[in-house]
PDB file of N, CA and C in Angstrom:
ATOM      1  N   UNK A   1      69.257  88.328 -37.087  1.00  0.00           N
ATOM      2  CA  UNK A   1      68.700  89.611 -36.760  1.00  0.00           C
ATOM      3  C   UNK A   1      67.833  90.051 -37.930  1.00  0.00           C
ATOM      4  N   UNK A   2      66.756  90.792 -37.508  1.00  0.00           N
ATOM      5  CA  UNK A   2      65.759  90.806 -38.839  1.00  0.00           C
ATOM      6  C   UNK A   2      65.976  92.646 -39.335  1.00  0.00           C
ATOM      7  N   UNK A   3      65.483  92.654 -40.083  1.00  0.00           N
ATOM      8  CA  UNK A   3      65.892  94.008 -41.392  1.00  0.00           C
ATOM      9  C   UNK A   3      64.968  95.162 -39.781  1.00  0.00           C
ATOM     10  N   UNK A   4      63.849  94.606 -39.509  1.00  0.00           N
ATOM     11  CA  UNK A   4      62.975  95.354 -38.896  1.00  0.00           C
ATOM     12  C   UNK A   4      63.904  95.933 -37.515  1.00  0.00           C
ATOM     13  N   UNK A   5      64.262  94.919 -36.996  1.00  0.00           N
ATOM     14  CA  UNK A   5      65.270  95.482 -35.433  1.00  0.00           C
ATOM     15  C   UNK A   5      66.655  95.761 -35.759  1.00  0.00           C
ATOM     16  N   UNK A   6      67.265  95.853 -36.793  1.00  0.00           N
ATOM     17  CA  UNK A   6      68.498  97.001 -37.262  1.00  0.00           C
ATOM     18  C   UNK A   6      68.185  98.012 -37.333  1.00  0.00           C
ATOM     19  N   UNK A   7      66.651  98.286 -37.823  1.00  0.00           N
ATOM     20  CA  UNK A   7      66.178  99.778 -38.242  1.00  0.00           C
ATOM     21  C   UNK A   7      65.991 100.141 -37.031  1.00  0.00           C
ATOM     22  N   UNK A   8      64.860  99.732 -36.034  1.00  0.00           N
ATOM     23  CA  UNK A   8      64.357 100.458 -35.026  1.00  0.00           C
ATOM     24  C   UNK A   8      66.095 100.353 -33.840  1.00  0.00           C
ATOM     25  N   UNK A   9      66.950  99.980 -34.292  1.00  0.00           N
ATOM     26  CA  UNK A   9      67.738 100.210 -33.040  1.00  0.00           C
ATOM     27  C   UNK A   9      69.045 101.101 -33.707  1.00  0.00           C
ATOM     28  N   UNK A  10      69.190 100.963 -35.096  1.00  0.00           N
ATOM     29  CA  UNK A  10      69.885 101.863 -35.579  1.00  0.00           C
ATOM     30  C   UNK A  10      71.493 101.381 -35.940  1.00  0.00           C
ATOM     31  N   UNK A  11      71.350 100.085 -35.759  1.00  0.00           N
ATOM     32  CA  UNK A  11      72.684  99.609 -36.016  1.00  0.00           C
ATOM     33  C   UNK A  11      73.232  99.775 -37.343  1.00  0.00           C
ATOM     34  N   UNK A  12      74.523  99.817 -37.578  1.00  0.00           N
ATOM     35  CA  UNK A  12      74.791 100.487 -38.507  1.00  0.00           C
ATOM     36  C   UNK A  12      75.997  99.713 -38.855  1.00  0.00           C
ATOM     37  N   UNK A  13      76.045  99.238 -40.233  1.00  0.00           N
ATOM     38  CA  UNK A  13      77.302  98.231 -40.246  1.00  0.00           C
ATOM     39  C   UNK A  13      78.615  99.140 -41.089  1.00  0.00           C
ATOM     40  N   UNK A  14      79.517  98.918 -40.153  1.00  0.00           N
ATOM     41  CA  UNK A  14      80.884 100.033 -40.878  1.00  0.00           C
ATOM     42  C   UNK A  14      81.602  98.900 -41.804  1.00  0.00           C
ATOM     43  N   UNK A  15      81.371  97.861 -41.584  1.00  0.00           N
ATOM     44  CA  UNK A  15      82.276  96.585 -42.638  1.00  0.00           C
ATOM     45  C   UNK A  15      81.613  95.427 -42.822  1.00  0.00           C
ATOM     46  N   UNK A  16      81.174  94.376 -43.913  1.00  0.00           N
ATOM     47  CA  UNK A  16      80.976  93.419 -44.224  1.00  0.00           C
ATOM     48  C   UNK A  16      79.614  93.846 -43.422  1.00  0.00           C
ATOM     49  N   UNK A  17      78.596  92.410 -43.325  1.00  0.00           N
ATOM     50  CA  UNK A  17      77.437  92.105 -43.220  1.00  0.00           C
ATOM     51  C   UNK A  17      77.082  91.569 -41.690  1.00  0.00           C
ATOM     52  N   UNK A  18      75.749  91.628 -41.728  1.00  0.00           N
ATOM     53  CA  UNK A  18      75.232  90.771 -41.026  1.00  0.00           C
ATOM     54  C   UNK A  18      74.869  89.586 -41.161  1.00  0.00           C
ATOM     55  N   UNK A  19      74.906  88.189 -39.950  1.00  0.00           N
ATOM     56  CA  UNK A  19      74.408  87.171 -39.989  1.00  0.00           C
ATOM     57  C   UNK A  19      73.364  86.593 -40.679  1.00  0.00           C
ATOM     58  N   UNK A  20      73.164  85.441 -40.793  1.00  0.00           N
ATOM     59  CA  UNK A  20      72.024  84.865 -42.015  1.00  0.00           C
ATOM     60  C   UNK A  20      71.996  83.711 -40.944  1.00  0.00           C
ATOM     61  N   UNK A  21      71.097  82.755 -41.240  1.00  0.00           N
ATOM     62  CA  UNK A  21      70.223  81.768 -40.728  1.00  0.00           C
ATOM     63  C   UNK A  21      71.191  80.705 -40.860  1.00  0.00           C
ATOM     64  N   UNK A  22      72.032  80.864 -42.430  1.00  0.00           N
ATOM     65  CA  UNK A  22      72.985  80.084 -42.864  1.00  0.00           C
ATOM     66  C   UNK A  22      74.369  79.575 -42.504  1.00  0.00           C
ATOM     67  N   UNK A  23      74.677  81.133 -41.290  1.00  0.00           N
ATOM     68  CA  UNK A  23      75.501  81.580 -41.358  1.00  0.00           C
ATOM     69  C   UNK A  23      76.261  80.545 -39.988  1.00  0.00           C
ATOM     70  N   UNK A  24      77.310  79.840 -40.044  1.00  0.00           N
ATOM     71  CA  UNK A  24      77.906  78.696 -39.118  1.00  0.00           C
ATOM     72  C   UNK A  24      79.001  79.388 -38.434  1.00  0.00           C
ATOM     73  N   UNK A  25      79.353  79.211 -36.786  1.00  0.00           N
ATOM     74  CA  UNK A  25      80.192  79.887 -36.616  1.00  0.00           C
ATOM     75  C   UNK A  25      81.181  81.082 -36.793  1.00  0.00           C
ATOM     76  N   UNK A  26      80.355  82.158 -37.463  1.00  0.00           N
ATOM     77  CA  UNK A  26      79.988  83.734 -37.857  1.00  0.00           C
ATOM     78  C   UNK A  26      79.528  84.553 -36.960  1.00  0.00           C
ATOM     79  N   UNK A  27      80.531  86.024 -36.625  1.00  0.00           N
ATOM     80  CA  UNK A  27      80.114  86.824 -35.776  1.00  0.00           C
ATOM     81  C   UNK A  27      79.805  87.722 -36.338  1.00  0.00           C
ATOM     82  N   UNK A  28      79.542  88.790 -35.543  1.00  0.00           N
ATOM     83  CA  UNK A  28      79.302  90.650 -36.051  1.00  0.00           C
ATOM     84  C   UNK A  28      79.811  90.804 -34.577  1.00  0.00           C
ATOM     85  N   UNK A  29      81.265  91.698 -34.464  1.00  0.00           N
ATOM     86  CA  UNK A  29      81.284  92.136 -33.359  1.00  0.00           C
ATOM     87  C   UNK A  29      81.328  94.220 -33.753  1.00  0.00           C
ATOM     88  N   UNK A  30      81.568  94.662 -32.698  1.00  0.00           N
ATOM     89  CA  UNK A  30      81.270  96.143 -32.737  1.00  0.00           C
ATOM     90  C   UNK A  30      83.005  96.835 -32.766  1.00  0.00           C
ATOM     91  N   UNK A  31      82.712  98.091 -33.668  1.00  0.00           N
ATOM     92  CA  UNK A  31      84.089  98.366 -34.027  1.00  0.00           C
ATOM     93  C   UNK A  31      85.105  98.741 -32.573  1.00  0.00           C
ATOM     94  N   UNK A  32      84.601  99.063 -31.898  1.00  0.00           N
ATOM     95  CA  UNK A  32      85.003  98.940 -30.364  1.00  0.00           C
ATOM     96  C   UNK A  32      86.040  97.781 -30.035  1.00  0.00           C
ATOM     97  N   UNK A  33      85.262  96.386 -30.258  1.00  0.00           N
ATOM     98  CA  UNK A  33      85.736  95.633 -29.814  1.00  0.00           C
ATOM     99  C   UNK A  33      87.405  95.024 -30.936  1.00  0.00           C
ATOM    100  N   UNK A  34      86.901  95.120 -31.992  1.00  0.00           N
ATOM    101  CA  UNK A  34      87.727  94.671 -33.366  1.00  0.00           C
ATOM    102  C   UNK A  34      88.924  95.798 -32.912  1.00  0.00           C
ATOM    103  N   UNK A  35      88.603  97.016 -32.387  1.00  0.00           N
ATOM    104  CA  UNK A  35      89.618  97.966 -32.322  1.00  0.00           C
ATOM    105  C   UNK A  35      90.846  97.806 -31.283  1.00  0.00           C
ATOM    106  N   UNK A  36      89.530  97.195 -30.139  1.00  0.00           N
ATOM    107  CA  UNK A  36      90.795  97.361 -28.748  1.00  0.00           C
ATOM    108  C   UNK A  36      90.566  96.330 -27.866  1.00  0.00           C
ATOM    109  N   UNK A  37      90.073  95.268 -28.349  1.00  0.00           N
ATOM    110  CA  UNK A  37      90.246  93.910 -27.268  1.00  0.00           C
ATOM    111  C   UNK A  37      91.265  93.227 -28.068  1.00  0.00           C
ATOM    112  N   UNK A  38      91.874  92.866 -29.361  1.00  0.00           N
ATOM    113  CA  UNK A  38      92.686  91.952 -29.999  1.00  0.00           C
ATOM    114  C   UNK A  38      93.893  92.852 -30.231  1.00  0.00           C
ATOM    115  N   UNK A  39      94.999  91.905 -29.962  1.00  0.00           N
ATOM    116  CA  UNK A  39      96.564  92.282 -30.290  1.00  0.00           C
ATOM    117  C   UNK A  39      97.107  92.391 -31.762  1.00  0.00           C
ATOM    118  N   UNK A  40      95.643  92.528 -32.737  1.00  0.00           N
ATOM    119  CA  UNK A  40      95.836  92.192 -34.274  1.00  0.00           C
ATOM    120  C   UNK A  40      95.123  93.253 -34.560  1.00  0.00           C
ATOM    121  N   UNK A  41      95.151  93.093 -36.270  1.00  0.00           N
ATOM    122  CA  UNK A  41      94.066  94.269 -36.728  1.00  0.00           C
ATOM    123  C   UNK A  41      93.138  92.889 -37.016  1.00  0.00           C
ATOM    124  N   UNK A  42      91.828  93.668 -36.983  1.00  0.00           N
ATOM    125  CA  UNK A  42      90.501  92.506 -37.068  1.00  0.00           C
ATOM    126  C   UNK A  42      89.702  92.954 -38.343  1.00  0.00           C
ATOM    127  N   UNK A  43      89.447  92.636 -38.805  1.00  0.00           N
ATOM    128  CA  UNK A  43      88.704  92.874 -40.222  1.00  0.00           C
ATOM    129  C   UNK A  43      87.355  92.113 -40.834  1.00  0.00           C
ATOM    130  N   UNK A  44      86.997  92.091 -41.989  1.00  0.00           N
ATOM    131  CA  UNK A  44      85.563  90.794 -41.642  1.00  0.00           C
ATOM    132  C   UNK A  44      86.717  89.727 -42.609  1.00  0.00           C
ATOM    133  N   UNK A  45      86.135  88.426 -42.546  1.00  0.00           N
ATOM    134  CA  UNK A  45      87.034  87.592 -42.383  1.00  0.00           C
ATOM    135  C   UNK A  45      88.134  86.954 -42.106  1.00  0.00           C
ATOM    136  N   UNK A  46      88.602  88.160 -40.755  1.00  0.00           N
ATOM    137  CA  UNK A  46      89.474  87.470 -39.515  1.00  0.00           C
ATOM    138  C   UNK A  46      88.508  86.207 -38.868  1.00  0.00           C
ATOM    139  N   UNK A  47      89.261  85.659 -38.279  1.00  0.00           N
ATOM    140  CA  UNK A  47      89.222  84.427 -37.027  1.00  0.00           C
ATOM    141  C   UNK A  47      89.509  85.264 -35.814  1.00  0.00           C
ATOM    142  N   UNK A  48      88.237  84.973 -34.990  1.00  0.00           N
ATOM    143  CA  UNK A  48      88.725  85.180 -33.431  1.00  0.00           C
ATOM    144  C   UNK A  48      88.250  84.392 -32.490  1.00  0.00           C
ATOM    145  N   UNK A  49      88.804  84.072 -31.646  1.00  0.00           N
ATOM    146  CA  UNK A  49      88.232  82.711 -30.602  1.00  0.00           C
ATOM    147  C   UNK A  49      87.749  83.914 -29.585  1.00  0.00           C
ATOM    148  N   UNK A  50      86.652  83.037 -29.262  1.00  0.00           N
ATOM    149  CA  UNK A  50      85.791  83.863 -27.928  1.00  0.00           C
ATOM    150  C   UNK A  50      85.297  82.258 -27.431  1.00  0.00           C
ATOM    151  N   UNK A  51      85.623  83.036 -25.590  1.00  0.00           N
ATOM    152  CA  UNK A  51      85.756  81.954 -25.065  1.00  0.00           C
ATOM    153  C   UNK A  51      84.590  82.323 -23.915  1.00  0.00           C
ATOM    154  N   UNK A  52      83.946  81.188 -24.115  1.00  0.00           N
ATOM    155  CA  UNK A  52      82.383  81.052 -23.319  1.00  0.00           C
ATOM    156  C   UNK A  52      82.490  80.713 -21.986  1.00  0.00           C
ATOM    157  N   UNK A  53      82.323  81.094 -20.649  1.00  0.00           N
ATOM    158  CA  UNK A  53      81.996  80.618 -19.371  1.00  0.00           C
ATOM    159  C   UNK A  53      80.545  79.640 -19.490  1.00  0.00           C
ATOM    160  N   UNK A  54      80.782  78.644 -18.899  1.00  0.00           N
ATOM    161  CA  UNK A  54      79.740  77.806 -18.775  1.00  0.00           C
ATOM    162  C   UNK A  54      79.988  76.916 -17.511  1.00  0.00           C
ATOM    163  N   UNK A  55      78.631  77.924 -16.293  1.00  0.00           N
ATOM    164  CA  UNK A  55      78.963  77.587 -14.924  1.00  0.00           C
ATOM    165  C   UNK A  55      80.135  78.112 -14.428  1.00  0.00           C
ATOM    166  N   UNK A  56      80.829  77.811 -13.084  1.00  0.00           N
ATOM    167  CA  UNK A  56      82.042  78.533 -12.541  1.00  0.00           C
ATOM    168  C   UNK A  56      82.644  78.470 -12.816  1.00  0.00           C
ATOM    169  N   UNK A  57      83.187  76.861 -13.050  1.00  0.00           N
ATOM    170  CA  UNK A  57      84.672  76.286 -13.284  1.00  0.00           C
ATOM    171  C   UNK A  57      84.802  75.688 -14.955  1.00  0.00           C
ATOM    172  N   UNK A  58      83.932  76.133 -15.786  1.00  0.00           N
ATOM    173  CA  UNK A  58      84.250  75.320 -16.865  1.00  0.00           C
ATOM    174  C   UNK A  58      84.176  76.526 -17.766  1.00  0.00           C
ATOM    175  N   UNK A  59      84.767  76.358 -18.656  1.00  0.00           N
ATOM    176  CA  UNK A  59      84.899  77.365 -20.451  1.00  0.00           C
ATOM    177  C   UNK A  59      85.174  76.787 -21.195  1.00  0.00           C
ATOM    178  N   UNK A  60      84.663  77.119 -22.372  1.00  0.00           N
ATOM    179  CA  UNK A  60      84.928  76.610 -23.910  1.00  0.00           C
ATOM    180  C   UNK A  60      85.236  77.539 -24.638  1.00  0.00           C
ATOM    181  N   UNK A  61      86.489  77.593 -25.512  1.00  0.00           N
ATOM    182  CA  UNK A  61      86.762  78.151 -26.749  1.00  0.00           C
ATOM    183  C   UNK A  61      86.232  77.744 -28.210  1.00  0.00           C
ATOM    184  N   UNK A  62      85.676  78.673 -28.531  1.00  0.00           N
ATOM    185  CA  UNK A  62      85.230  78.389 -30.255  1.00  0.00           C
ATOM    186  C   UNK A  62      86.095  79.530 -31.047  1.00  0.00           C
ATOM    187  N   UNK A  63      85.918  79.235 -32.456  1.00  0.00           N
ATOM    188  CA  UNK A  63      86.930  80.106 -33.527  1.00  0.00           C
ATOM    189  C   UNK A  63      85.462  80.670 -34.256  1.00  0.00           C
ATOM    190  N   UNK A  64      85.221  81.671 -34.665  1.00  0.00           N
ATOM    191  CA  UNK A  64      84.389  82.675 -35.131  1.00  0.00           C
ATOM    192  C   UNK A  64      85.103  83.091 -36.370  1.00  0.00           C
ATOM    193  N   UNK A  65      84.544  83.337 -37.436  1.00  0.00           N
ATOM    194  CA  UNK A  65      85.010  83.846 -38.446  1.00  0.00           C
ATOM    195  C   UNK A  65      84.263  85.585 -38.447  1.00  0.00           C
ATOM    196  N   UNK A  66      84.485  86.498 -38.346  1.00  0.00           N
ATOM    197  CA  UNK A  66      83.726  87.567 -38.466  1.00  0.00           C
ATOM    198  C   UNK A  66      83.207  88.048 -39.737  1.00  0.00           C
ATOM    199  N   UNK A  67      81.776  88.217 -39.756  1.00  0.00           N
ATOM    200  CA  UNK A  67      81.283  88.864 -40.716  1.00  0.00           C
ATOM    201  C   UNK A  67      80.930  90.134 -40.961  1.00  0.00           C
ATOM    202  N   UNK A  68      80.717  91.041 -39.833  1.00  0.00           N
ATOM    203  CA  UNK A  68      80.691  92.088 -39.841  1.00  0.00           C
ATOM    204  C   UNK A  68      80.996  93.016 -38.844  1.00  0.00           C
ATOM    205  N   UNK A  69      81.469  94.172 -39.152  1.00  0.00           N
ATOM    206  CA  UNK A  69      81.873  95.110 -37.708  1.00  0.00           C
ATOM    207  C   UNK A  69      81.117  96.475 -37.533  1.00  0.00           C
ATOM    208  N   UNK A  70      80.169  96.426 -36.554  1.00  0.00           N
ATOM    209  CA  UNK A  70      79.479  97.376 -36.425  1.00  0.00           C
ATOM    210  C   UNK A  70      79.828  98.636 -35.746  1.00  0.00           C
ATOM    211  N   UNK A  71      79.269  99.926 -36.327  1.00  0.00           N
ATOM    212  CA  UNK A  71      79.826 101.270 -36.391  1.00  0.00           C
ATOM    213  C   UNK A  71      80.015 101.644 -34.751  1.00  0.00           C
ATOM    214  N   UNK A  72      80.428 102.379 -33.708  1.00  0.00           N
ATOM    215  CA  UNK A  72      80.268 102.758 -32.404  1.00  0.00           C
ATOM    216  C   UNK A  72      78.870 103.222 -32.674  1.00  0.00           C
ATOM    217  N   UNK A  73      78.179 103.344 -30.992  1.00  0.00           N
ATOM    218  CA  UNK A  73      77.194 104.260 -31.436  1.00  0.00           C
ATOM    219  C   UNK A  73      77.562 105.361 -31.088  1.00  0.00           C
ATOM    220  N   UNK A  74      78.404 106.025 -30.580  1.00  0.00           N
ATOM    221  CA  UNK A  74      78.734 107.361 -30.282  1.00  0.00           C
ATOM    222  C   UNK A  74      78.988 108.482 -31.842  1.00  0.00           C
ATOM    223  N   UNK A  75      79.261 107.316 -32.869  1.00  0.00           N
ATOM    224  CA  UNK A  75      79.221 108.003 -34.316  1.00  0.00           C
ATOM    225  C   UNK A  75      77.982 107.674 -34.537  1.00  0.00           C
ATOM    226  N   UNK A  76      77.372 107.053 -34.597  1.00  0.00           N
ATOM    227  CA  UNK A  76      75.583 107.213 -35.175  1.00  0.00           C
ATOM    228  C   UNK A  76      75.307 108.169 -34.500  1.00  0.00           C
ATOM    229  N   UNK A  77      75.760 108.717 -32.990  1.00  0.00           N
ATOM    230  CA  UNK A  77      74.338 109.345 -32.778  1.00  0.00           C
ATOM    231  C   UNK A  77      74.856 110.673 -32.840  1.00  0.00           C
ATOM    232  N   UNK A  78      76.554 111.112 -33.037  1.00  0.00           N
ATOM    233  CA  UNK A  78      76.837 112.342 -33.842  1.00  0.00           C
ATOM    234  C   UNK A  78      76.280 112.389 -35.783  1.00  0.00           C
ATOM    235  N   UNK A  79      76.215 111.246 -36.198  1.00  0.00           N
ATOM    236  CA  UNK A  79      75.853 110.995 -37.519  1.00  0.00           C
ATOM    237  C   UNK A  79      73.975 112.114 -37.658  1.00  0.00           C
ATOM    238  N   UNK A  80      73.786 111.386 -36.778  1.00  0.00           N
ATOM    239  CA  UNK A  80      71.879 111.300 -36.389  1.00  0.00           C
ATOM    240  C   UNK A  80      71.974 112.611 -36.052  1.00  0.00           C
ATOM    241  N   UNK A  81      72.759 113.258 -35.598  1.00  0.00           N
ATOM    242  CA  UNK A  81      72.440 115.044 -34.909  1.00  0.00           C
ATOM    243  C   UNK A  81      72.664 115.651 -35.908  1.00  0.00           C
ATOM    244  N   UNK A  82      73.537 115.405 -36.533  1.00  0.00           N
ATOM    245  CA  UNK A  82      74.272 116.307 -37.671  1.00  0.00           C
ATOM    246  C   UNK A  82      73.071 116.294 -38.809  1.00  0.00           C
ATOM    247  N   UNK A  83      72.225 115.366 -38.752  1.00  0.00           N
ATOM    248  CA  UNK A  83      71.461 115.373 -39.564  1.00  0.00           C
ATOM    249  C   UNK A  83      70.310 115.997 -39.482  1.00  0.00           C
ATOM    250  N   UNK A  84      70.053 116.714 -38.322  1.00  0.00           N
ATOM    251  CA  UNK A  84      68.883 117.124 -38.011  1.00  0.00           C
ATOM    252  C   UNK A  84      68.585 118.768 -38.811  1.00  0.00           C
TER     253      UNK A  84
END
């Protein structure tokens, strides 16, 4: 993701970083998800498997290391008012 489309969309990182070119089996998921899809606490350098549909009958699991957890936007865009 480039410096230019974080700005114009406003993403906002609440923990650790964003992806790099470098970056191998590395996510950024949204604090949403880190909060209330896993039976764990999720943090940046947890492991989480996300499991891919490919076609009807077939899926694959991969292990993700997370790199960063991005803010809700429902707080940016109280963040963004408050600022006005």
């Amino acid at each position: 993701m480039t410096a230019g489309y974080r700005d114009t969309a406003n993403i906002i990182m609440e923990k650790g970083s964003f992806t790099s070119d470098q970056d191998t089996f590395s996510a950024v998921i949204g604090s949403k998800v880190a909060n209330e899809k896993f039976n764990r606490n999720i943090s940046t350098r947890s492991t989480v498997d996300i499991t891919f549909r490919l076609g009807e009958n077939r899926t694959v699991t991969e292990s993700f290391k997370v790199k960063g957890i991005i803010k809700n936007p429902e707080v940016i865009l109280k963040i963004r008012r408050s600022q006005l």
